[in-house]
C-alpha atoms as a PDB file:
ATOM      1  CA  UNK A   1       0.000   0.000   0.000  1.00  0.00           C
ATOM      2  CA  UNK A   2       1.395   3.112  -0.778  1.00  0.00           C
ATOM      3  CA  UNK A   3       0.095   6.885   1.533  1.00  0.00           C
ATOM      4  CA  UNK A   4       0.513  10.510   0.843  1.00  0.00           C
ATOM      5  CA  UNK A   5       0.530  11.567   4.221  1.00  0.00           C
ATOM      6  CA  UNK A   6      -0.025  15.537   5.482  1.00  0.00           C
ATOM      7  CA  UNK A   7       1.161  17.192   8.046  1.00  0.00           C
ATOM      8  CA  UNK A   8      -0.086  20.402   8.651  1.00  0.00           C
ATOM      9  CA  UNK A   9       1.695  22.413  11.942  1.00  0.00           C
ATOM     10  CA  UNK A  10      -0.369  24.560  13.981  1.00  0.00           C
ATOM     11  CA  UNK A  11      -2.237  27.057  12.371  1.00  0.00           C
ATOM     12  CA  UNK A  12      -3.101  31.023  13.736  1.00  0.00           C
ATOM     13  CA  UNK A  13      -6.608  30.235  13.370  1.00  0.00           C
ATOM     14  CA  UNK A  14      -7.868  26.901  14.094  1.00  0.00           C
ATOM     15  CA  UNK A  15     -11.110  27.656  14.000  1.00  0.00           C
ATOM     16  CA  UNK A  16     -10.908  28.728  10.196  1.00  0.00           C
ATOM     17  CA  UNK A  17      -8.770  25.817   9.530  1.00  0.00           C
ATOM     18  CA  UNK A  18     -11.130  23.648  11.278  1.00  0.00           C
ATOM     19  CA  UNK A  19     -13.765  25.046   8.871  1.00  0.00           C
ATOM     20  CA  UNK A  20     -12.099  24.865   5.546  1.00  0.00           C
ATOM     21  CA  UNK A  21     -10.407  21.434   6.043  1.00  0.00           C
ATOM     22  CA  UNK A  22     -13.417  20.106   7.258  1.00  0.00           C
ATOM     23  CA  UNK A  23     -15.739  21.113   5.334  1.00  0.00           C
ATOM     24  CA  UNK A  24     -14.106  21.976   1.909  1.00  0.00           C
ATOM     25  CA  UNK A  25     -10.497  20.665   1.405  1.00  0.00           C
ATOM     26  CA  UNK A  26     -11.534  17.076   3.485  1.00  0.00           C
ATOM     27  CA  UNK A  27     -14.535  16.169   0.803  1.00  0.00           C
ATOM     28  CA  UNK A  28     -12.151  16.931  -2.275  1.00  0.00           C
ATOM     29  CA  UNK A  29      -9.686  14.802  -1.098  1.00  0.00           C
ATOM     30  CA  UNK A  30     -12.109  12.201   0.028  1.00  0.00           C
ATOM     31  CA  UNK A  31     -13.192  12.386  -3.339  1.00  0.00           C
ATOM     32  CA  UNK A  32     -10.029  11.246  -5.065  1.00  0.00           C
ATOM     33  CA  UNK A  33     -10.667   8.688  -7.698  1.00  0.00           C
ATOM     34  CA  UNK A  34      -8.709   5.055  -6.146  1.00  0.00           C
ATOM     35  CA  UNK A  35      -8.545   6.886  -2.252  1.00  0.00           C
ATOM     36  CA  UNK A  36      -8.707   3.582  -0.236  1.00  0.00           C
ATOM     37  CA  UNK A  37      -9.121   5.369   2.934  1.00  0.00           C
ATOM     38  CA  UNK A  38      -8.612   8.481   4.380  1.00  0.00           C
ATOM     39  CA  UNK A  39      -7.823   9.196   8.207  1.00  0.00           C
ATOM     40  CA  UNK A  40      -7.178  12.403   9.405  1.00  0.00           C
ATOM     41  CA  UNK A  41      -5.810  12.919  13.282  1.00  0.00           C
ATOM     42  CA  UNK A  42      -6.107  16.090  14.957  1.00  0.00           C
ATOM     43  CA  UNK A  43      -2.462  16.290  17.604  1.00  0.00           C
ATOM     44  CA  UNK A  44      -3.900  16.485  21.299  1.00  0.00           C
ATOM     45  CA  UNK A  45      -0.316  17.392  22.597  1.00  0.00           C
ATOM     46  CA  UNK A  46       3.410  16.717  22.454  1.00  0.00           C
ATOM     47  CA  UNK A  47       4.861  13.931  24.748  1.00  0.00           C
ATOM     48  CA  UNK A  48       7.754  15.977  25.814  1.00  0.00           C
ATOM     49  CA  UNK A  49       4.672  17.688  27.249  1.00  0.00           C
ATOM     50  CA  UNK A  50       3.112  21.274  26.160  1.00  0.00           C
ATOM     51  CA  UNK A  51       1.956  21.879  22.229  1.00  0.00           C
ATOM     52  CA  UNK A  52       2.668  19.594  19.634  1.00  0.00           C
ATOM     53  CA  UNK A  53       4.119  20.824  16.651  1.00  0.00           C
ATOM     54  CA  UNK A  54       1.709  19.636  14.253  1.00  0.00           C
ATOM     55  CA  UNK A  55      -2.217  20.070  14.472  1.00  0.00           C
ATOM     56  CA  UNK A  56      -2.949  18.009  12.323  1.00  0.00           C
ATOM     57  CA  UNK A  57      -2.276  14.805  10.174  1.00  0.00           C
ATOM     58  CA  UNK A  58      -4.239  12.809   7.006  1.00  0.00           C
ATOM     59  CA  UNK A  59      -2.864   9.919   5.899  1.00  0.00           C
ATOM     60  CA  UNK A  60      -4.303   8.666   2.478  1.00  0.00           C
ATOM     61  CA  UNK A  61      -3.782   4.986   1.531  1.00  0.00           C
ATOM     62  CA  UNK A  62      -3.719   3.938  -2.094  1.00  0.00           C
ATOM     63  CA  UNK A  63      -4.095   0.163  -3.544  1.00  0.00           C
ATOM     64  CA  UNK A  64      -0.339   0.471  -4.695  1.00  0.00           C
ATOM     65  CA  UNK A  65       2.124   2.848  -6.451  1.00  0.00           C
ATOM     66  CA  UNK A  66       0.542   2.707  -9.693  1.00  0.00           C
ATOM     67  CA  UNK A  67      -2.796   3.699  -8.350  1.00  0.00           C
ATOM     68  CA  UNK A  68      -1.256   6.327  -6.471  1.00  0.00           C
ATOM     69  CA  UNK A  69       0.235   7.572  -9.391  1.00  0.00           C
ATOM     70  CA  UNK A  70      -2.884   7.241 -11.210  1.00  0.00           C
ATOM     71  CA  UNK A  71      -5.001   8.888  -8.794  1.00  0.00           C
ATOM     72  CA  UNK A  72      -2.680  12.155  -8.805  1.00  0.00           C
ATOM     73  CA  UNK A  73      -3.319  12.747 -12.644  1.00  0.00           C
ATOM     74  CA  UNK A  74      -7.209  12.892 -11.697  1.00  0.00           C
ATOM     75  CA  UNK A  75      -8.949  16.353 -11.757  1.00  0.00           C
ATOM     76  CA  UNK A  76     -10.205  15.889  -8.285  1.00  0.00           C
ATOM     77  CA  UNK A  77      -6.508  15.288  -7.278  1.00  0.00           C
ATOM     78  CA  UNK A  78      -5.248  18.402  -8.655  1.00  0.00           C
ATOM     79  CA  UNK A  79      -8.254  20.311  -7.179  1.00  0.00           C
ATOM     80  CA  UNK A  80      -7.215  18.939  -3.303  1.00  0.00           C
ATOM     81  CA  UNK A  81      -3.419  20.185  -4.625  1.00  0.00           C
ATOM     82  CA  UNK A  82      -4.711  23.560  -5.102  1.00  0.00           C
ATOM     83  CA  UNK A  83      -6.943  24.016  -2.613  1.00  0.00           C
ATOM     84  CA  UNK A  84      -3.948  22.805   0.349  1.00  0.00           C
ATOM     85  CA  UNK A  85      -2.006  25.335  -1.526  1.00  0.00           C
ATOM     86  CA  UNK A  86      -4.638  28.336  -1.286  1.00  0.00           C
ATOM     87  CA  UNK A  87      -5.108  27.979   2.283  1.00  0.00           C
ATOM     88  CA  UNK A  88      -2.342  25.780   4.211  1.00  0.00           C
ATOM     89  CA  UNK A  89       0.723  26.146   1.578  1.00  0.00           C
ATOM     90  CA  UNK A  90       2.911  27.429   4.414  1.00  0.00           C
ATOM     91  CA  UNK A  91       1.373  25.280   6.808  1.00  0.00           C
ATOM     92  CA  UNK A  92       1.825  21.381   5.234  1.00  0.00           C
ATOM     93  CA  UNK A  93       4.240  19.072   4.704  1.00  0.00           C
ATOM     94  CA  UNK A  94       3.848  16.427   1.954  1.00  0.00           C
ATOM     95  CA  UNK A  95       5.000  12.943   1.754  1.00  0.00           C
ATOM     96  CA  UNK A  96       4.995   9.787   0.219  1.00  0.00           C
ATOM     97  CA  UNK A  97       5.492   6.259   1.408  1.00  0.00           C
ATOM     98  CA  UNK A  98       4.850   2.682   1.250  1.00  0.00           C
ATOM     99  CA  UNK A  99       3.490   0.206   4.032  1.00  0.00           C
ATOM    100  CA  UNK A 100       5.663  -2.021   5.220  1.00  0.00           C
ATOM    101  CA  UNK A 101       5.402  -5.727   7.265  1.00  0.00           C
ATOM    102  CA  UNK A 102       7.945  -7.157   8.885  1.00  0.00           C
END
């Protein structure tokens, strides 16, 4: 299985993050053409104690490389690409990777 996962660090407003993630940028990306599954996990805190860095991370899990690759040529790919841009380009952190069992 292969994941784009995003990292997003704490934002000035989380309350206007909140509200565009959730309710624009989230069902875009949900939307992705060969999106396996989507889970998103909001950071309660930092174990070295006080504020994590990060506020928030989605990890989206694809069949395998190919359909990754596939699914970032779609239109509704490229629309969740420019939306994360518009309102969280200074904010995320993109990367990809591939599940591993050992």
């Amino acid at each position: 299985m292969m994941k784009l996962i995003a990292l997003y660090k704490q934002p000035e407003n989380k309350k206007a993050f909140d509200e565009h993630y959730f309710g624009t940028h989230g069902p875009i990306t949900a939307s992705i053409p060969g999106l396996q599954k989507m889970t998103v996990t909001k950071m309660s805190g930092s174990p070295m104690g006080g504020e994590a860095p990060y506020y928030l991370m989605c990890e989206m899990v694809y069949e395998s490389n190919d359909a990754f690759k596939k699914a970032m040529k779609t239109d509704e790919a490229k629309a969740s690409g420019k939306d994360v841009m518009s309102f969280a380009g200074d904010l995320v952190t993109l990367m990809v990777g591939e599940e591993v069992h050992e």
